[in-house]
N, C-alpha and C. Protein backbone atom coordinates (compact mmCIF):
# COMPACT_ATOMS: atom_id res chain seq x y z
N UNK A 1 -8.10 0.08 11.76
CA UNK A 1 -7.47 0.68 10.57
C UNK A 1 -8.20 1.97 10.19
N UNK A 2 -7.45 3.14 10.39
CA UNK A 2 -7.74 4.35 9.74
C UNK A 2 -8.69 4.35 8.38
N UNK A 3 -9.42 5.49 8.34
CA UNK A 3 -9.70 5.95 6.51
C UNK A 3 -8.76 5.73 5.89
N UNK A 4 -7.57 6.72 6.09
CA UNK A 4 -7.06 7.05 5.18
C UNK A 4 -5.34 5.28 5.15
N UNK A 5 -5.72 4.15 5.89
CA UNK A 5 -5.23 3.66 5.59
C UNK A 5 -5.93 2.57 4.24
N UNK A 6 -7.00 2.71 4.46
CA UNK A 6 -8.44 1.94 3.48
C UNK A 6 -8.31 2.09 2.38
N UNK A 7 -8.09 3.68 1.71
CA UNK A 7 -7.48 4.61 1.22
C UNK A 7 -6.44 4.31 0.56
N UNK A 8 -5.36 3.35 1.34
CA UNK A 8 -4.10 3.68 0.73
C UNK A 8 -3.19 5.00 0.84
N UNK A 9 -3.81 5.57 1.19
CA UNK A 9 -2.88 7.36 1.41
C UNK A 9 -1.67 7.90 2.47
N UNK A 10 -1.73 6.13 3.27
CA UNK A 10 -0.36 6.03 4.10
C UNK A 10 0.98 7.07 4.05
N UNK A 11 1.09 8.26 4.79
CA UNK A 11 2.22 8.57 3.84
C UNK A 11 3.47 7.56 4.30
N UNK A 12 3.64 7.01 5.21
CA UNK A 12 4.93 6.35 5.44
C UNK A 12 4.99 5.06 4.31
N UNK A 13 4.31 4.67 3.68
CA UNK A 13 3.94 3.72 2.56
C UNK A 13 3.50 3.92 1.43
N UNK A 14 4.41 3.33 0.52
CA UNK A 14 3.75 3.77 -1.35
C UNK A 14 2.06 3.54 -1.53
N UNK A 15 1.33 4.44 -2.33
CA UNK A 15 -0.25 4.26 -2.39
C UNK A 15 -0.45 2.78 -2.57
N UNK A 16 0.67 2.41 -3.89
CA UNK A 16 0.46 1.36 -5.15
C UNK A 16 0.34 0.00 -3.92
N UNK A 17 1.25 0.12 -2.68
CA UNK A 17 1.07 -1.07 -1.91
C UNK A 17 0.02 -1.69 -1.20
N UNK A 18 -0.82 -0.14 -1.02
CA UNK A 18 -2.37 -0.48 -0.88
C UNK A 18 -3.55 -0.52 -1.98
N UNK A 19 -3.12 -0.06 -2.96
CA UNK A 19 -3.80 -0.28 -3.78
C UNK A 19 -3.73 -1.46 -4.93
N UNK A 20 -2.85 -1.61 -4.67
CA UNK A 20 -2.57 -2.49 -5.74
C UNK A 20 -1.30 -3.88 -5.33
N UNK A 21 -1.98 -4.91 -4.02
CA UNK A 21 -0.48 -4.90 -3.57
C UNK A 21 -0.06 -6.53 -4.44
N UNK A 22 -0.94 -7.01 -5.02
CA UNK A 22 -0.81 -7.78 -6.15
C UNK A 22 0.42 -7.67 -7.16
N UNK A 23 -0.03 -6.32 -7.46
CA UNK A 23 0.87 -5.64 -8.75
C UNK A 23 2.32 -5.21 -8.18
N UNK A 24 2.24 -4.95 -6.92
CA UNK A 24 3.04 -4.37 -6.58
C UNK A 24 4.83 -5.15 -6.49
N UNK A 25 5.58 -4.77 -6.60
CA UNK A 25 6.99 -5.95 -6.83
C UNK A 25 7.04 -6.09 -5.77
N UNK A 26 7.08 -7.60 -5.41
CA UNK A 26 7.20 -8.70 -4.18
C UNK A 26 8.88 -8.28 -3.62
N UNK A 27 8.83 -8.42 -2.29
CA UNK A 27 10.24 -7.72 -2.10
C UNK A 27 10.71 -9.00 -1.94
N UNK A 28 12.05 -9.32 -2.02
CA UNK A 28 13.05 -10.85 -1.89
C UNK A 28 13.19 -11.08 -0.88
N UNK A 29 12.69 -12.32 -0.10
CA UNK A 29 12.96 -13.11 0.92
C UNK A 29 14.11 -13.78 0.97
């Protein structure tokens, strides 16, 4: 795993999903 995936700075992915993927809205199964 990259820095800048550690980071969160994914651009193909929202920051908030690495940073926060708790908070983040659970997608529907």
């Amino acid at each position: 795993m990259t820095r800048a995936h550690a980071d969160g700075r994914d651009p193909s992915r929202p920051a908030s999903v690495f940073a926060h993927p708790r908070l983040a809205p659970r997608p529907s199964l």
